[in-house]
Protein backbone atom coordinates (compact mmCIF):
# COMPACT_ATOMS: atom_id res chain seq x y z
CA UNK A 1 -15.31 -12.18 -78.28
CA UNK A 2 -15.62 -15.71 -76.83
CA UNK A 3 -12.58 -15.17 -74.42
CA UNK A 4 -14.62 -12.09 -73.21
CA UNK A 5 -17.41 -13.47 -72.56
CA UNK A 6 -16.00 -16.52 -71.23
CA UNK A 7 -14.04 -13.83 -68.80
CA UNK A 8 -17.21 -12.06 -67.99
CA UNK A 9 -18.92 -15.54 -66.73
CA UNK A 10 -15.70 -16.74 -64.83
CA UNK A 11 -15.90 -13.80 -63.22
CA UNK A 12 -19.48 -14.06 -62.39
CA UNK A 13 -18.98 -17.28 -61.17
CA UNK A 14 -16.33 -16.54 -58.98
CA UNK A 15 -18.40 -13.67 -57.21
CA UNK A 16 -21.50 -16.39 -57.03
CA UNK A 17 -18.96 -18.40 -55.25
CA UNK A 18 -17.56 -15.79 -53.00
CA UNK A 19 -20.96 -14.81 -51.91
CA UNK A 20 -22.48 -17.65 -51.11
CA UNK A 21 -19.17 -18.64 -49.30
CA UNK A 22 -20.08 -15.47 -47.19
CA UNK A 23 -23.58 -17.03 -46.42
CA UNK A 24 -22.43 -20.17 -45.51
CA UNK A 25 -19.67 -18.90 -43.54
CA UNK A 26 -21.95 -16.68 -41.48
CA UNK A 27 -24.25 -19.66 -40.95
CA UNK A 28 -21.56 -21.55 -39.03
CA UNK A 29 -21.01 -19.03 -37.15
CA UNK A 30 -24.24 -18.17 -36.11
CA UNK A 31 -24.69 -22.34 -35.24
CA UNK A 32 -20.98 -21.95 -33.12
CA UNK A 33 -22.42 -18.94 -31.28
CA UNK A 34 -25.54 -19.84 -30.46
CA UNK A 35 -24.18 -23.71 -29.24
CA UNK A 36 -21.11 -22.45 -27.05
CA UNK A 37 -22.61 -18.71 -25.98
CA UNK A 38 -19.67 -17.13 -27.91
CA UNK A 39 -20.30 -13.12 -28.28
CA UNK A 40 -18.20 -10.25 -29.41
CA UNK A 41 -17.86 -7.91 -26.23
CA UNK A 42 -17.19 -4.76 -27.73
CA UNK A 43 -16.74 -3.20 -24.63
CA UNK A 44 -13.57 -0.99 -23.95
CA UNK A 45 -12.52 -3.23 -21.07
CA UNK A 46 -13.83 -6.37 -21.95
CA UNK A 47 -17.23 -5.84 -18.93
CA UNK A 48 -18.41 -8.79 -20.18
CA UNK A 49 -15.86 -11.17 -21.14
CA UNK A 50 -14.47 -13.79 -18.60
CA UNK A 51 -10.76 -13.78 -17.81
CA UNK A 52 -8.25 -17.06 -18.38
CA UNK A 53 -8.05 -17.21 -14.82
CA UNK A 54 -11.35 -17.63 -13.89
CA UNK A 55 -11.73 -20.39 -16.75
CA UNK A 56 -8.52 -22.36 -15.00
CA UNK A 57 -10.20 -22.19 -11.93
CA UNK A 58 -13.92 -23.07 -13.07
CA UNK A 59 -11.97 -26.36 -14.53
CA UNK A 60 -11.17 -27.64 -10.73
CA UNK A 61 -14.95 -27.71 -9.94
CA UNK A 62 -15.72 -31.82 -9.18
CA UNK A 63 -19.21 -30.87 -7.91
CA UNK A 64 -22.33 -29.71 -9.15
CA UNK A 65 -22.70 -25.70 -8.82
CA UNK A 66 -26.75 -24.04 -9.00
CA UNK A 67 -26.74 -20.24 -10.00
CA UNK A 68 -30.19 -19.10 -9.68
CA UNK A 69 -30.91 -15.86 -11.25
CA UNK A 70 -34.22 -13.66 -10.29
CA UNK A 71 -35.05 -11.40 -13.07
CA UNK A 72 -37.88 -11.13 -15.39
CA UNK A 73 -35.49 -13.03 -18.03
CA UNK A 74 -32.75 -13.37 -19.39
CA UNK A 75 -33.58 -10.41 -22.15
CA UNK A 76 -34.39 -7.50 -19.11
CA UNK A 77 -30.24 -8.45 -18.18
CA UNK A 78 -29.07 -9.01 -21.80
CA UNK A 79 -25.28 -7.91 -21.64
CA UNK A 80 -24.98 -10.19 -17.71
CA UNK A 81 -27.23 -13.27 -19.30
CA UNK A 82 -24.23 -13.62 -21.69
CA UNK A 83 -21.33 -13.28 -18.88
CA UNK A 84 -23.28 -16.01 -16.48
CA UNK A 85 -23.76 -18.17 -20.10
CA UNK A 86 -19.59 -18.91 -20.60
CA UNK A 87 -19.98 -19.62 -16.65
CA UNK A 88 -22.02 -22.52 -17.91
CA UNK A 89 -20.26 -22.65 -20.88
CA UNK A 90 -16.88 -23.07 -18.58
CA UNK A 91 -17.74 -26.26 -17.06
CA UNK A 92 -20.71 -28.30 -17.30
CA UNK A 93 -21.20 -28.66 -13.36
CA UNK A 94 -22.23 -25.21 -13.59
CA UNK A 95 -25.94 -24.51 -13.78
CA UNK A 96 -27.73 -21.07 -14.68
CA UNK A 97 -31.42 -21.04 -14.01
CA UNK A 98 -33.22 -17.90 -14.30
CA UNK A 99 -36.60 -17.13 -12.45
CA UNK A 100 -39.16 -14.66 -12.64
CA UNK A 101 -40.22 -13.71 -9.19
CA UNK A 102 -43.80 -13.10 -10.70
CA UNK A 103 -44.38 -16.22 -12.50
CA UNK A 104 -42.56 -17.77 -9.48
CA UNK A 105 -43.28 -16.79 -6.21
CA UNK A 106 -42.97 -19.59 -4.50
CA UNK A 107 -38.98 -19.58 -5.32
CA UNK A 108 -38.69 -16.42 -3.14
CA UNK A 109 -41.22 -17.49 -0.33
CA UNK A 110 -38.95 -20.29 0.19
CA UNK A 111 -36.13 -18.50 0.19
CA UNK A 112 -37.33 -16.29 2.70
CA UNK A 113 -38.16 -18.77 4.84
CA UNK A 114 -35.30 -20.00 5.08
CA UNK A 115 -34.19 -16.50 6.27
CA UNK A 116 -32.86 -15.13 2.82
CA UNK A 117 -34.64 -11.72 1.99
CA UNK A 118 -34.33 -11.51 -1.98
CA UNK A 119 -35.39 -9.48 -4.47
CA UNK A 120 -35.70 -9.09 -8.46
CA UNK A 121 -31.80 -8.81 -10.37
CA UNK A 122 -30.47 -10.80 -7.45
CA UNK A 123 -27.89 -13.62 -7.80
CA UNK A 124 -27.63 -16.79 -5.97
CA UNK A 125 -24.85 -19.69 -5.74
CA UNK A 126 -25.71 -22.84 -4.21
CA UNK A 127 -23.59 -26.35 -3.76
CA UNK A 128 -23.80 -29.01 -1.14
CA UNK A 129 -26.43 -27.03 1.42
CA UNK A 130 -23.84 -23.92 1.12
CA UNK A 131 -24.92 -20.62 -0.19
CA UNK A 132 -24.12 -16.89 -1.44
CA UNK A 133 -26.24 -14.55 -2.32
CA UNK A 134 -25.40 -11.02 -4.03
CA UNK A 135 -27.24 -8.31 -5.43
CA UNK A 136 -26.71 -7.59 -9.15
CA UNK A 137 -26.34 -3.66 -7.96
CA UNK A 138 -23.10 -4.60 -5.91
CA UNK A 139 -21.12 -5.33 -9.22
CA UNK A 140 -21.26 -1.89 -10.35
CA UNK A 141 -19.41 1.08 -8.66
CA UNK A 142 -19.99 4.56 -9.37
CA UNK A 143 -17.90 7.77 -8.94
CA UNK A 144 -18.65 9.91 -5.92
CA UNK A 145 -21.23 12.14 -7.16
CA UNK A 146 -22.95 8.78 -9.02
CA UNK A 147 -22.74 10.01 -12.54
CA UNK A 148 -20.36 7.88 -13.84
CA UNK A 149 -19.94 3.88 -13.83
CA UNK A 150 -16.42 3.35 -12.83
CA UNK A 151 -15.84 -0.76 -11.90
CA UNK A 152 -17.83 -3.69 -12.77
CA UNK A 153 -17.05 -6.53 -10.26
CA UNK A 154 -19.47 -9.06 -11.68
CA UNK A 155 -16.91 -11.65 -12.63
CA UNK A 156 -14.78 -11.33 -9.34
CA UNK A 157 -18.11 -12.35 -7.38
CA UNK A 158 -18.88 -15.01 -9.42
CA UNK A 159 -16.24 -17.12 -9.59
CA UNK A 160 -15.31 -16.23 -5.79
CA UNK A 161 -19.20 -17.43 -5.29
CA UNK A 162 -18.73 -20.58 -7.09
CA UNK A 163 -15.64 -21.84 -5.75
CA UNK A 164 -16.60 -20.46 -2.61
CA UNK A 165 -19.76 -22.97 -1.94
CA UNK A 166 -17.91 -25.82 -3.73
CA UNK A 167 -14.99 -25.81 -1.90
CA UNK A 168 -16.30 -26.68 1.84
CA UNK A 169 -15.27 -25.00 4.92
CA UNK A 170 -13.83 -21.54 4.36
CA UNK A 171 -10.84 -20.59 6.80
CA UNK A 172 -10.99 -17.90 9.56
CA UNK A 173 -9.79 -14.88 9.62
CA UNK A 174 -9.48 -13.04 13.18
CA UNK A 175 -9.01 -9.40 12.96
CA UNK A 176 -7.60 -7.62 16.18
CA UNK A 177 -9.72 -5.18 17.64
CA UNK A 178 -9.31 -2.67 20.43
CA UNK A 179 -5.39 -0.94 19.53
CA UNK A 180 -6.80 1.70 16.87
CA UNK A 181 -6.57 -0.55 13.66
CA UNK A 182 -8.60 -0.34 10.66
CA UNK A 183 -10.14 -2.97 8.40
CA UNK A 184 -10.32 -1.03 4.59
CA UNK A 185 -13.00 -2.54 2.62
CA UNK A 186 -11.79 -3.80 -0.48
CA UNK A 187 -9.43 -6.07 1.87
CA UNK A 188 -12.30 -7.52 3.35
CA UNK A 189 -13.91 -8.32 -0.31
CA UNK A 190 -10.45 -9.53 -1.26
CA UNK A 191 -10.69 -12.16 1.83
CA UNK A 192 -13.33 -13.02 1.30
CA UNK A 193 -13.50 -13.84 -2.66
CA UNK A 194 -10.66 -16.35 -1.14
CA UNK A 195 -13.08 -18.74 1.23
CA UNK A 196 -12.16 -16.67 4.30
CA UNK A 197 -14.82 -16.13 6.87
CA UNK A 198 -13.74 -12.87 8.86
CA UNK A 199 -14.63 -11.77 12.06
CA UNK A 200 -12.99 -9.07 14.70
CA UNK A 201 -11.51 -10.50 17.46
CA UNK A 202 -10.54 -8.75 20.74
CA UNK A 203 -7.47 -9.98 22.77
CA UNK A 204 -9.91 -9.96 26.21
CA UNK A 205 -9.73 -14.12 26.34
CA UNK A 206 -7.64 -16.62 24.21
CA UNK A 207 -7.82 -16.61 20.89
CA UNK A 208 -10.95 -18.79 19.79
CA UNK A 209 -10.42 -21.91 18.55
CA UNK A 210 -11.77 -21.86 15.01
CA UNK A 211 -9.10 -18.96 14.04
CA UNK A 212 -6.77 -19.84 11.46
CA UNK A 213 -5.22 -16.02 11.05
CA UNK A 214 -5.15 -13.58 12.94
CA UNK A 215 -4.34 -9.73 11.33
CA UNK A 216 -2.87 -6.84 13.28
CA UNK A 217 -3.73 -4.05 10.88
CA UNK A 218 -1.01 -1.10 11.98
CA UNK A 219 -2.43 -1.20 15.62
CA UNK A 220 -2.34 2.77 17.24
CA UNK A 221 -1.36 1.36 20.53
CA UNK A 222 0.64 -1.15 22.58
CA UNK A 223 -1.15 -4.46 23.75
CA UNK A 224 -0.90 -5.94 27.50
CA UNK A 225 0.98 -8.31 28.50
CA UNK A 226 -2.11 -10.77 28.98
CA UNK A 227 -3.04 -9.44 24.97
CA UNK A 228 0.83 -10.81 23.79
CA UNK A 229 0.35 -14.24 26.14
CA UNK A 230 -2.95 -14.90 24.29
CA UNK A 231 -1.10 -14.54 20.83
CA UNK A 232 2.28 -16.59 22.03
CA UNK A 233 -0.89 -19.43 23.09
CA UNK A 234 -2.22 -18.78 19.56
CA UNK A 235 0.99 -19.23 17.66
CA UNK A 236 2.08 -22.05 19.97
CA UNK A 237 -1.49 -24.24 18.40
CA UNK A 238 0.27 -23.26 15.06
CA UNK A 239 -1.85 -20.09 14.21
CA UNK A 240 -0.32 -17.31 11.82
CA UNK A 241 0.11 -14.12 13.18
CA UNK A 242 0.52 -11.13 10.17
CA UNK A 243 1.37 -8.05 11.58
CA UNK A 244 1.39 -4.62 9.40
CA UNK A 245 3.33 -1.74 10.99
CA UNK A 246 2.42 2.17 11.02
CA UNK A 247 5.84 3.86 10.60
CA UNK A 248 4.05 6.80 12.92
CA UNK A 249 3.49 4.66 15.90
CA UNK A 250 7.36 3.95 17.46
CA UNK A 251 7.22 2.48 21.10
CA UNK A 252 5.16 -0.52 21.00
CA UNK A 253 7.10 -2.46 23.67
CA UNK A 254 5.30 -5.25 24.33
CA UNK A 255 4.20 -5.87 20.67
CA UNK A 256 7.77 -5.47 20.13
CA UNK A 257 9.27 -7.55 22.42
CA UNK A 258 7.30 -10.85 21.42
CA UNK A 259 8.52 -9.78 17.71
CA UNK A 260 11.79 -9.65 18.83
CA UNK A 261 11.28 -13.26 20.14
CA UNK A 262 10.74 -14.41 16.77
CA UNK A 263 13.78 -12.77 15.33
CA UNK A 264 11.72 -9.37 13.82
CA UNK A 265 12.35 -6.02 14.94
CA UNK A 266 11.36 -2.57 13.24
CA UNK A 267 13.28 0.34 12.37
CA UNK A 268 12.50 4.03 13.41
CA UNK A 269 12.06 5.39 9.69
CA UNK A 270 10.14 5.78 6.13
CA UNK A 271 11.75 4.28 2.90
CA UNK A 272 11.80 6.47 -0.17
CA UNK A 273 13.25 5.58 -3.39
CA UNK A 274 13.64 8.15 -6.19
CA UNK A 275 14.03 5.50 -8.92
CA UNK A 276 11.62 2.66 -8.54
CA UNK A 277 8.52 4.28 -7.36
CA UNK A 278 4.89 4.88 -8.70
CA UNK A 279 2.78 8.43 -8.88
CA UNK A 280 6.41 10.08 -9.53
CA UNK A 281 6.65 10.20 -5.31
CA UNK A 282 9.68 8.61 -3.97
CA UNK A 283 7.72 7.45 -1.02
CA UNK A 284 5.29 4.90 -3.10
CA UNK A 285 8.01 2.48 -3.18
CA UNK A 286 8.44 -0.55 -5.79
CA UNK A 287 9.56 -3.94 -3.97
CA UNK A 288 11.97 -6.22 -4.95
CA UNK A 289 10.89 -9.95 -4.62
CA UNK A 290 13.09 -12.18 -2.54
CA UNK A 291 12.51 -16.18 -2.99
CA UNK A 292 9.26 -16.98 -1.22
CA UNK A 293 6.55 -19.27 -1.60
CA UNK A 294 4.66 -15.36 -0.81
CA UNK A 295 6.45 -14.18 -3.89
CA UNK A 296 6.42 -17.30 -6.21
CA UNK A 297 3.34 -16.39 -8.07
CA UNK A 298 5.31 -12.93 -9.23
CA UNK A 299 8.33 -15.24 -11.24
CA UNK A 300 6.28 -15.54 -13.92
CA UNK A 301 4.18 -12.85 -13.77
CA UNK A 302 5.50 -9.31 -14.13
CA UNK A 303 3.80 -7.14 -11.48
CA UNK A 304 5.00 -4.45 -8.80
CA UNK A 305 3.78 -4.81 -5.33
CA UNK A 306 4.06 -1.50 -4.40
CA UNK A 307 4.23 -0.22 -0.34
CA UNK A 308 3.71 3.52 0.61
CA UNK A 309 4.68 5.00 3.34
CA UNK A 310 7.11 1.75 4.58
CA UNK A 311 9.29 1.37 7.42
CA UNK A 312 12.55 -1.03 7.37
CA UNK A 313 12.85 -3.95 8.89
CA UNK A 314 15.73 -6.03 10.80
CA UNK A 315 16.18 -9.80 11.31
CA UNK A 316 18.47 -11.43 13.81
CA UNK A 317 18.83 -15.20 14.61
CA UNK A 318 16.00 -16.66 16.92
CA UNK A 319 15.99 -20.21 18.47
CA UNK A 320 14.32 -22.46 16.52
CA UNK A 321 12.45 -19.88 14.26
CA UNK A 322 13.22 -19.91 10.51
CA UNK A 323 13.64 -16.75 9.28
CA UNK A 324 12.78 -15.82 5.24
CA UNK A 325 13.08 -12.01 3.34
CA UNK A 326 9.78 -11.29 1.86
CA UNK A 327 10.06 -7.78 0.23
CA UNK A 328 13.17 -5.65 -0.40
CA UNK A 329 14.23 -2.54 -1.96
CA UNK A 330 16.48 -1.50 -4.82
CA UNK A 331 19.62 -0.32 -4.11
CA UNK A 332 18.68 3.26 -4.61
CA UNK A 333 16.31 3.63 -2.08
CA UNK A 334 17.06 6.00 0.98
CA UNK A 335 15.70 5.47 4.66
CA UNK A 336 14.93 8.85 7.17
CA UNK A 337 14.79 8.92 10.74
CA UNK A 338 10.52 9.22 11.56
CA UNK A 339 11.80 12.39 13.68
CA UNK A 340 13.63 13.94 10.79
CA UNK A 341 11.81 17.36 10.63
CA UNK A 342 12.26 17.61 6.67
CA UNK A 343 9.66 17.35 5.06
CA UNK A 344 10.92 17.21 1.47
CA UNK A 345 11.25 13.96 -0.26
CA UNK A 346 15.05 14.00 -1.98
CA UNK A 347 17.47 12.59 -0.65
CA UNK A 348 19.41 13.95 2.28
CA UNK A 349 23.37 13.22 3.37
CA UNK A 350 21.76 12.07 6.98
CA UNK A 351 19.74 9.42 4.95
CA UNK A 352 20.25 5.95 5.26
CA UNK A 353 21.54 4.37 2.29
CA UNK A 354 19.70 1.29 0.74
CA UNK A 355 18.43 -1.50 -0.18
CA UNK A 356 16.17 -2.18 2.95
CA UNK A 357 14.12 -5.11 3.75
CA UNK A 358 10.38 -4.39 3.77
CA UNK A 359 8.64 -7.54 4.67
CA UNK A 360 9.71 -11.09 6.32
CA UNK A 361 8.00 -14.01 7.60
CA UNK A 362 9.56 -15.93 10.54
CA UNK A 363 8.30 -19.64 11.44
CA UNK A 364 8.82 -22.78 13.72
CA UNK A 365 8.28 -26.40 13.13
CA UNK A 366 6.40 -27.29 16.92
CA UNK A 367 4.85 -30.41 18.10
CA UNK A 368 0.70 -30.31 19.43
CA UNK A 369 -0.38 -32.30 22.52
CA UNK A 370 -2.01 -35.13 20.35
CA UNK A 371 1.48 -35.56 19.04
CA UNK A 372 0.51 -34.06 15.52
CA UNK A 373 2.40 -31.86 13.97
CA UNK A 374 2.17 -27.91 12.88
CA UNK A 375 3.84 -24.52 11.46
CA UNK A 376 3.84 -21.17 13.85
CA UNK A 377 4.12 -18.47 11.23
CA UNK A 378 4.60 -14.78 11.96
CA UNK A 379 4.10 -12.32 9.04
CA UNK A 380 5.51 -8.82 9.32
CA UNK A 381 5.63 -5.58 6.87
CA UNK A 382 6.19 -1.83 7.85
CA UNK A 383 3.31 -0.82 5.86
CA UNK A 384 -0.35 -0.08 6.08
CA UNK A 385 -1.03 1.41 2.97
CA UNK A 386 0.12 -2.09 1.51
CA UNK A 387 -3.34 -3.59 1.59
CA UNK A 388 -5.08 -0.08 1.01
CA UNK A 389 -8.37 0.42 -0.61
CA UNK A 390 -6.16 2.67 -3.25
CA UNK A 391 -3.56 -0.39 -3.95
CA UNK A 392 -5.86 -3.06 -4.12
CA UNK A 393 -8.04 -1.44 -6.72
CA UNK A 394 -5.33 -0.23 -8.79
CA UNK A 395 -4.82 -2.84 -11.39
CA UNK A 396 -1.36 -2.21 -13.33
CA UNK A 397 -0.17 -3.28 -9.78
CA UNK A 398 0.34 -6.80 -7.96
CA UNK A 399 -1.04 -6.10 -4.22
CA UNK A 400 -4.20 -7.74 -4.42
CA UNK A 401 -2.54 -10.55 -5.77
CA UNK A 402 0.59 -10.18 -3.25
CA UNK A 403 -2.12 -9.90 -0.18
CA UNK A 404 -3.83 -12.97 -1.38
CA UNK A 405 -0.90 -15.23 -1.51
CA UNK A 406 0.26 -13.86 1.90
CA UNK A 407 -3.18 -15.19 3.01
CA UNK A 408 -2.83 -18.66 1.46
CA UNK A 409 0.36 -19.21 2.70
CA UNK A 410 -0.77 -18.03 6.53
CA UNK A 411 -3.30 -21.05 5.34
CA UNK A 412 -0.72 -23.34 4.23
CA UNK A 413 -1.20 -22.49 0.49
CA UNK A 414 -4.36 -24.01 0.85
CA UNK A 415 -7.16 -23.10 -1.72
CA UNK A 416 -7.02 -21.40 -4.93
CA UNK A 417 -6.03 -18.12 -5.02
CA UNK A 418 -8.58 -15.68 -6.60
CA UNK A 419 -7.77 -12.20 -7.17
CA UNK A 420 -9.91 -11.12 -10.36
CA UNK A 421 -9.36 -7.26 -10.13
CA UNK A 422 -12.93 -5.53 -10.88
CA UNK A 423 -13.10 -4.66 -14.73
CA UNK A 424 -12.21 -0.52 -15.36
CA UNK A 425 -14.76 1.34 -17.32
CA UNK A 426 -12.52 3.44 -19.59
CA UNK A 427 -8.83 3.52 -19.79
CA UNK A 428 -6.62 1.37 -17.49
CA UNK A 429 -3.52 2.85 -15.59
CA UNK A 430 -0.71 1.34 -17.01
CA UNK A 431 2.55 1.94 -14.24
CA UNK A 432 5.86 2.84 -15.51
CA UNK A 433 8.94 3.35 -13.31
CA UNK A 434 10.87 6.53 -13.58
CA UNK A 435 13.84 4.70 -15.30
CA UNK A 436 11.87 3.06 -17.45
CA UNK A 437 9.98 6.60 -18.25
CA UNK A 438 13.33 8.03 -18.79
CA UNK A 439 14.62 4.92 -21.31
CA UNK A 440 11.60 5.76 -23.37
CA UNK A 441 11.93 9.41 -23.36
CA UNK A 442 15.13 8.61 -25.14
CA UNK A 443 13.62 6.12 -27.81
CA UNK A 444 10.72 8.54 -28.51
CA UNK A 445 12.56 11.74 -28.45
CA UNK A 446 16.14 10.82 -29.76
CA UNK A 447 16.61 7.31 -31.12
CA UNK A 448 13.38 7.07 -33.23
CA UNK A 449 13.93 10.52 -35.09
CA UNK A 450 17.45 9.84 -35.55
CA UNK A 451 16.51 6.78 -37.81
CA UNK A 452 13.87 8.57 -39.27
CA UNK A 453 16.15 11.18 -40.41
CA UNK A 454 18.86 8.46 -41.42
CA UNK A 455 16.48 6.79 -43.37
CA UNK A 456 15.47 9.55 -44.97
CA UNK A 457 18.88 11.25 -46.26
CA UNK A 458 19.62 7.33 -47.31
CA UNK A 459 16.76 7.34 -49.32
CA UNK A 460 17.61 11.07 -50.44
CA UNK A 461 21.25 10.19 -51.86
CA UNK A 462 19.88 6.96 -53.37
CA UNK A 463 17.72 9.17 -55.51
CA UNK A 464 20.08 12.06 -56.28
CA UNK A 465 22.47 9.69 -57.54
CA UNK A 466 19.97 7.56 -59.95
């Protein structure tokens, strides 16, 4: 009897302890959370959680950063009050102050002084006299008919905003104007999230001074002679010239010739390539990354770049230019003549067999009137649909990233490179190649039933033979 009972009171004890175990435990936790802003996002995507990269990058800050939020409080923006809390949380240069444009009016009038016209649910960053300011409503994209949240961008913005007005003077980027080419918008967001002011620029005078890059999106039409002598002026101060080609447009003979100059020529076709591809369509090719400082980013981190629609490329020895592959195909892929009338996407015994470069960067060492020294760079690719609104947006695939380290090094690899895709609401794409689709319609359909069945009939025999 006394061994039960002794039994029953051990046991007792040993739930007393367990429980108030629990308690203290959940006390701890409660003190952790509500000292370092630690929540549970429970989220499908993670909306509100802040990504290792933009933690790195918060790190770098060495000056004090003001984020002023106008709301009614943090409670009336709950879930965003806890995303702009591990901001603070990140680094302790970064402030968060919120204020009620009722209680505080004044806030707002001197704002709009100033010539800043802001509202309630409005974000600003502030550091050393430099500003952005964002509406709360621009994070969020909807599907076409507005039903349906489809990206949150909040933490893109953010950090961009941050480093942004504590970095200093952002670069410029010139976009050409006048020959039919076409800014998408997501590549302008995607500049600009990077500390690059951009601005259209049309080849009527030189080249202004301020310009650091200058981007000829797939121009429609040929520029003058006067148009190519302003960019040889350009690229002779040490400017960076990238140049995407439309694989439509054939005769540009004066673009072509000052190409040509610089060692870069384009070839009359489209690349397809039935095994490394994305969408199942031979035409959305998957590059192959050559040894770049463009490409370095990609050694240890396993993304495609993909380019649609591309055109091949040539390089031939240029005086004084140093010449460097980019992108390339696999040795599968297939090249056809632009005025091959076929329209179907398999390979055909005129087809040019691969691999085929797709991008290249060509650049000269040259020597400035005050006796300083500078780089002339020249970027070129055969595609336009490289930096389009579709590929940059797509996250299971490395062109945002692969555009924003073509931009840095046009800089000099100056500045950190942000590229934060917006968060997915719902299910991400994953991509899978058509070999690797294949390989694991093997494991799935042969190799794992096959061991299934092995392993059963082992087991089977074991037990027939007990």
């Amino acid at each position: 009897m006394k061994k039960k009972k002794w039994k029953k009171i051990r046991g007792a004890a040993v739930v007393c302890i367990v429980i108030a175990a629990v308690i203290l435990l959940n006390i701890l936790a409660s003190a952790v959370v509500d000292k370092y802003s630690w929540k549970l996002d429970t989220t499908s995507s993670g909306l509100y959680q802040m990504s290792q990269e933009s933690v790195d990058l918060l790190r770098t800050l060495d000056q004090p950063v003001e984020v002023y939020c106008i709301s009614k409080g943090r409670d009336s923006i709950k879930e965003f009050s806890e995303l702009l809390d591990k901001y603070a949380g990140a680094n302790e240069l970064v402030h968060v102050t919120y204020v009620d444009p009722y209680a505080n009016p004044a806030f707002l009038d001197q704002l709009a002084s100033e010539g800043e016209d802001v509202g309630i649910n409005t974000i600003i960053v502030e550091s050393g006299g430099r500003r952005r300011v964002f509406s709360m409503a621009d994070m969020y994209t909807f599907s076409a008919d507005g039903s349906q949240l489809v990206y949150f961008d909040a933490e893109a913005k953010l950090t961009s905003a941050i480093l942004n007005v504590a970095s200093g003077d952002a670069a410029r980027i010139g976009v050409l104007m006048g020959h039919g080419e076409n800014m998408p918008e997501e590549f302008q967001n995607l500049a600009m999230q990077n500390n690059f002011d951009i601005s259209g620029v049309v080849l009527n005078k030189p080249v202004p001074d301020d310009c650091d890059i200058l981007l000829a999106l797939a121009p429609q039409s040929d520029f003058s002679q006067e148009e190519t002598g302003y960019l040889e002026a350009f690229l002779a101060q040490g400017g960076c010239l990238a140049l995407f080609s439309d694989p439509t447009v054939k005769e540009l003979p004066n673009l072509d010739a000052l190409l040509e100059k610089w060692g870069i020529a384009f070839n009359d076709d489209v690349v397809f390539d039935a095994a490394s591809n994305i969408e199942s369509n031979p035409v959305n090719v998957v590059t192959y990354y050559t040894e770049h400082p463009i490409t370095e980013y990609f050694r240890s981190n396993q993304y495609y770049t993909v380019a649609p629609a591309a055109r091949s490329m040539a390089l031939a020895e240029a005086q004084g230019k140093t010449l460097k592959a980019v992108l390339a195909t696999s040795d599968d892929a297939y090249a056809r003549d632009i005025d091959t009338t076929e329209k179907t996407t398999q390979k055909l015994a005129s087809d040019q067999p691969g691999p085929f470069l797709l991008a290249a960067t060509s650049s000269q060492e040259i020597t400035l009137e005050d006796g300083a020294k500078a780089t002339a760079r020249i970027f070129a690719m055969g595609s336009k649909r490289v930096y389009s609104d579709e590929m940059l947006t797509l996250t299971s695939v490395g062109n945002a990233k692969f555009m924003v380290n073509l931009l840095r090094w046009c800089n000099d690899n100056t500045g950190a490179a942000v590229s934060i895709p917006p968060k997915q609401v719902g299910g991400a794409e994953m991509t899978v190649l058509p070999g690797t689709a294949y390989a694991l319609g093997i494991v799935f359909t042969a190799v794992i039933p096959a061991a299934i069945l092995v392993f059963g009939l082992r087991i089977f025999l074991r037990r027939k033979h007990l």
